[in-house]
N, C-alpha and C. Protein backbone atom coordinates (compact mmCIF):
# COMPACT_ATOMS: atom_id res chain seq x y z
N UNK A 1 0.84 -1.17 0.00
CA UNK A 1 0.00 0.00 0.00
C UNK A 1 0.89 1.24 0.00
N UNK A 2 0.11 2.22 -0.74
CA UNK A 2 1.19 3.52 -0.79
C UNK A 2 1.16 4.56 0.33
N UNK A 3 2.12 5.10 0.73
CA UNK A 3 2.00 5.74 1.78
C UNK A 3 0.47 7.09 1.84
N UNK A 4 0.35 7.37 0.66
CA UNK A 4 -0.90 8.44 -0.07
C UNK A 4 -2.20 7.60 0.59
N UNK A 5 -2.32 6.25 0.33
CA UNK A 5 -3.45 5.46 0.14
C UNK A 5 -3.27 4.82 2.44
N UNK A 6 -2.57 4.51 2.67
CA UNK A 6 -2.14 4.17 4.28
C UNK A 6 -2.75 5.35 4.81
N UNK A 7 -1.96 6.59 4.13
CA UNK A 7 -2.53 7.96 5.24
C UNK A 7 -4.24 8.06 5.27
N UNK A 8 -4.31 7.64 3.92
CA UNK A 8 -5.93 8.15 3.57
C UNK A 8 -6.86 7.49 4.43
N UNK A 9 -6.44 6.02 4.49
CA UNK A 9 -7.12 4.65 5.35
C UNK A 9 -6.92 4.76 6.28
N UNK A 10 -5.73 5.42 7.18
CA UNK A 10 -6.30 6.03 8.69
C UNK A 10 -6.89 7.13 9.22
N UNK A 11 -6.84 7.69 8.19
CA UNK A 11 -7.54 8.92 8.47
C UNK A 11 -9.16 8.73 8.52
N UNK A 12 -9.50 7.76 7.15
CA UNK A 12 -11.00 7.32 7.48
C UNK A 12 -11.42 6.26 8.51
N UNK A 13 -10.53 6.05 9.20
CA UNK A 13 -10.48 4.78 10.49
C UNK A 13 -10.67 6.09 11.81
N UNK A 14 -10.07 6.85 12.00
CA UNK A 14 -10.19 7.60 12.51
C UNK A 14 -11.33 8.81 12.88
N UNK A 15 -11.37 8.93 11.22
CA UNK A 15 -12.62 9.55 11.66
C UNK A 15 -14.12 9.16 12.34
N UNK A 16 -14.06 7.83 11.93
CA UNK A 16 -14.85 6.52 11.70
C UNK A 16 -14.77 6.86 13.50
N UNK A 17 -13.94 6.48 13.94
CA UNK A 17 -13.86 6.32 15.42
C UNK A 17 -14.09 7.07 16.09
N UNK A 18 -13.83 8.62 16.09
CA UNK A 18 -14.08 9.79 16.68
C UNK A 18 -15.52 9.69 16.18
N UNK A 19 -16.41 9.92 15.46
CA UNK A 19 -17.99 9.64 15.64
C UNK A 19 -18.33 8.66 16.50
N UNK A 20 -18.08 7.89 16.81
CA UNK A 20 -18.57 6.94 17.27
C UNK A 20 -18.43 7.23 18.61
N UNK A 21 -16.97 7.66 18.66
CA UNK A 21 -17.21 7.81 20.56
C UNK A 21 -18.00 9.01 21.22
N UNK A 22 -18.31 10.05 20.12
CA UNK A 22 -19.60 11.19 20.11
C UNK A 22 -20.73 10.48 20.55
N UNK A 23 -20.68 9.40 19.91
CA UNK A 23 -22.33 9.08 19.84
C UNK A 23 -22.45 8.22 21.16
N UNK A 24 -20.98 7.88 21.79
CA UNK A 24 -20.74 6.78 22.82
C UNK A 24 -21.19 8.10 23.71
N UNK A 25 -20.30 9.21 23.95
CA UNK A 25 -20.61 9.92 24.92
C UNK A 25 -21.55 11.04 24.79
N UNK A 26 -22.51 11.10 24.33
CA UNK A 26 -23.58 11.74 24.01
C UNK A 26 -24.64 11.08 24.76
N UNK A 27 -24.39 9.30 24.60
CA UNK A 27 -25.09 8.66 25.34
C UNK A 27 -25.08 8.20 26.53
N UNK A 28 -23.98 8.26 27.09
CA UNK A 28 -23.80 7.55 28.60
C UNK A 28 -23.41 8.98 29.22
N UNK A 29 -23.20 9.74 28.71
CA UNK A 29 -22.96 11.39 29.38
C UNK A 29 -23.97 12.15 29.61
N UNK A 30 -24.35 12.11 28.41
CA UNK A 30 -25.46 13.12 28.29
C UNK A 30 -26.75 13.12 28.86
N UNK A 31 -27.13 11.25 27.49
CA UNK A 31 -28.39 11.18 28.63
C UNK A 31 -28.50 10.45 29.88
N UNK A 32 -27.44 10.08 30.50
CA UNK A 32 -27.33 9.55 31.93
C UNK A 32 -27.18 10.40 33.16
N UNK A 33 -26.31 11.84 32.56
CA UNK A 33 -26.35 12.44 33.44
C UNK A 33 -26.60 14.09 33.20
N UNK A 34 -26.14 14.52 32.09
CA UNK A 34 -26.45 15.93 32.16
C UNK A 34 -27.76 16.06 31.47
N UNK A 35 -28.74 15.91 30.68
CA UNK A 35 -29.96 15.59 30.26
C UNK A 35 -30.89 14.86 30.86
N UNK A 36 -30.66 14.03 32.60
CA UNK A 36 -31.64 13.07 32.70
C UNK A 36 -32.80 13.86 33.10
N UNK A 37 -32.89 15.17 33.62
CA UNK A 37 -33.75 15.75 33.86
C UNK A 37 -34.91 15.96 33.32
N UNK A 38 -34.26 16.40 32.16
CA UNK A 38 -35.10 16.40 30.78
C UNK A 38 -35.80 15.15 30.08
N UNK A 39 -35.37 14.01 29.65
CA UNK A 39 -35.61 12.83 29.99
C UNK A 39 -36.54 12.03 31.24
N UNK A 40 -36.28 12.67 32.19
CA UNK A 40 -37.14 12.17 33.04
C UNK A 40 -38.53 12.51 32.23
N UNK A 41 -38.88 13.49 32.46
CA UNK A 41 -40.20 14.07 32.16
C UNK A 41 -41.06 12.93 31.14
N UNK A 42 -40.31 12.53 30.65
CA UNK A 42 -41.23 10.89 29.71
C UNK A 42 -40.95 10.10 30.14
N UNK A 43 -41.97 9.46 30.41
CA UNK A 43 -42.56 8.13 30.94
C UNK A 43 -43.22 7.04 30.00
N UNK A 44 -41.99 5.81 29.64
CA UNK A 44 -42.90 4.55 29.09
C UNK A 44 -42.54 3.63 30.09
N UNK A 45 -43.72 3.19 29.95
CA UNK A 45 -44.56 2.13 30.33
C UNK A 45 -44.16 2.11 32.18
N UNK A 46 -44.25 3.30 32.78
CA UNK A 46 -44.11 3.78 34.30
C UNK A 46 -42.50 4.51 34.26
N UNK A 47 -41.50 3.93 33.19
CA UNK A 47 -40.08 4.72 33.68
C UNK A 47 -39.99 5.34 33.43
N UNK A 48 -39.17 6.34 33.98
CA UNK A 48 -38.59 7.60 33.92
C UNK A 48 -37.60 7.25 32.56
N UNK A 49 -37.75 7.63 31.14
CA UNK A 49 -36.40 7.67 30.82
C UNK A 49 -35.48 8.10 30.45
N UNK A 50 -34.95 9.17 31.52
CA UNK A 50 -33.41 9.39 32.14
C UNK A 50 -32.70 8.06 32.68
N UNK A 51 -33.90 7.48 33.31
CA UNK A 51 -33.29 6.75 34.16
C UNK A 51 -33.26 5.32 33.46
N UNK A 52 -33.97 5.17 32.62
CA UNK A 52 -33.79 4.05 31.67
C UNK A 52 -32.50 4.23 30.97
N UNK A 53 -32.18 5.43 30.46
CA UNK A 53 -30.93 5.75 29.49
C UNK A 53 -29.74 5.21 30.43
N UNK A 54 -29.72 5.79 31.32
CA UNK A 54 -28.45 5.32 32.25
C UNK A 54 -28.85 3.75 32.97
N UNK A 55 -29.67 2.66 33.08
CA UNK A 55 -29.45 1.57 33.20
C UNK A 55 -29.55 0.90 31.90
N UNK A 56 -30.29 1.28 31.17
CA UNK A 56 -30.86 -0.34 30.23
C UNK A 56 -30.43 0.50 28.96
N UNK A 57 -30.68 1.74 28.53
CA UNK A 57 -30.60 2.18 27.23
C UNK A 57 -29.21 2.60 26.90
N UNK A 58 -27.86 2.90 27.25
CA UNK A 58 -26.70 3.42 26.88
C UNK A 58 -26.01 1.47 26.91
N UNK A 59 -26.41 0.83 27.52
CA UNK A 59 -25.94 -0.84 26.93
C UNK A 59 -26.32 -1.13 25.56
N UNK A 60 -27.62 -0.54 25.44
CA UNK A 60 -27.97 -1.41 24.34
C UNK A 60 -27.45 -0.39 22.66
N UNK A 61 -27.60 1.02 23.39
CA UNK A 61 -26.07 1.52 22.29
C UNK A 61 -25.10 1.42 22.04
N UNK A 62 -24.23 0.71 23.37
CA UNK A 62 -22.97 0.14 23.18
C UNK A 62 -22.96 -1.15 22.16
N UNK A 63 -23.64 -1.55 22.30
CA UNK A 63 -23.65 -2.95 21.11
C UNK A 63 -23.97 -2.78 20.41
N UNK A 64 -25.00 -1.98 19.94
CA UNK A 64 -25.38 -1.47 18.41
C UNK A 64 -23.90 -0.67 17.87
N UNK A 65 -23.25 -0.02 18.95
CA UNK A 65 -22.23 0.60 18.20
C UNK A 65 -20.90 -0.35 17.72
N UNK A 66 -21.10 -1.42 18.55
CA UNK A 66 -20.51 -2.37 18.10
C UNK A 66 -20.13 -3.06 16.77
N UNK A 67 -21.55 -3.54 16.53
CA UNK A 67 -22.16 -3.98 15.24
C UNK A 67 -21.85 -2.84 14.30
N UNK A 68 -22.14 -1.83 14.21
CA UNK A 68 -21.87 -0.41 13.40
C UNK A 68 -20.57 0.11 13.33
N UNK A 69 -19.51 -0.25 14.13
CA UNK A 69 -17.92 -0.27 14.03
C UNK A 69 -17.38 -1.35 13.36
N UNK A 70 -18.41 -2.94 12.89
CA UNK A 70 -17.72 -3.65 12.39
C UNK A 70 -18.19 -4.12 10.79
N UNK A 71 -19.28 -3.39 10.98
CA UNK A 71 -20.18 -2.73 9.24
C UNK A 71 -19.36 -1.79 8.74
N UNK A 72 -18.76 -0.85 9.01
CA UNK A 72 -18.62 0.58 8.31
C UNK A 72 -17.00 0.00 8.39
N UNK A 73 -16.04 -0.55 9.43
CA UNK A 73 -14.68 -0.88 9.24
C UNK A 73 -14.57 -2.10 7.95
N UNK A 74 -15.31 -2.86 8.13
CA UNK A 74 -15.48 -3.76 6.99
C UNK A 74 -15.25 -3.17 5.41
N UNK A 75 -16.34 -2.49 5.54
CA UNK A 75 -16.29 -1.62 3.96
C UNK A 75 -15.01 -0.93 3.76
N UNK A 76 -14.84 -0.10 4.82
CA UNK A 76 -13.12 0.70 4.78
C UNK A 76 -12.06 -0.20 4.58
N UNK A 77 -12.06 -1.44 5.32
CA UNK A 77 -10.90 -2.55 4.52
C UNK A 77 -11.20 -2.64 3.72
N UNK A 78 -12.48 -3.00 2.76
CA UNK A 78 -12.74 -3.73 1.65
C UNK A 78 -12.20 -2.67 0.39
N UNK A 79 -12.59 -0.98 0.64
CA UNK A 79 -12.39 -0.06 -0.03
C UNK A 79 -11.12 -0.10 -0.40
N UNK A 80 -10.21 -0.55 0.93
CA UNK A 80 -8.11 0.17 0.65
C UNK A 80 -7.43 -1.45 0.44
N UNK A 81 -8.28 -2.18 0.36
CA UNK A 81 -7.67 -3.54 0.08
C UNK A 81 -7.01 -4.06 0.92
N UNK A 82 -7.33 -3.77 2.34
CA UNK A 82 -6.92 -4.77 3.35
C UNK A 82 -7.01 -5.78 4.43
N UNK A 83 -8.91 -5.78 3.44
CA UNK A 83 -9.39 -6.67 4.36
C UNK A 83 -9.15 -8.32 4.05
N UNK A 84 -9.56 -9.29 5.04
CA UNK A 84 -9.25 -10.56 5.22
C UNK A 84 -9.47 -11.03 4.36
């Protein structure tokens, strides 16, 4: 690989990653703790969810982001020719 085409492929790995941890801490930050207020105020099915976000709902973004770091890295190997 050429050094032109290496720089380019970390740079889109990178960027790739810095979104993601936005969306990581947007969610376990934000709405767990500086937004739960706001959040509170809706209620399904009896919870508060602020308080859903910070037990049950920032898990189940972590694994979706999971799955979505290994969709979008996939394609980026497949794009620079270095995937498996």
């Amino acid at each position: 690989m050429s050094p032109e085409k290496a720089q380019a492929y970390w740079k889109e790995n990178i960027s790739m990653i810095i979104k993601l941890l936005v969306v990581w801490f947007v969610v376990s930050f934000g709405c767990g703790i500086l937004f739960i207020n706001e959040l509170n105020a809706i209620e399904i099915s009896g919870v508060k969810l602020g308080y859903w976000f910070a037990q049950q709902g920032a898990i189940y973004v972590f694994v979706i982001l999971i799955f979505v770091y290994v969709k979008v890295m996939t394609g980026i190997d497949e794009k620079y020719g270095v995937h498996e």
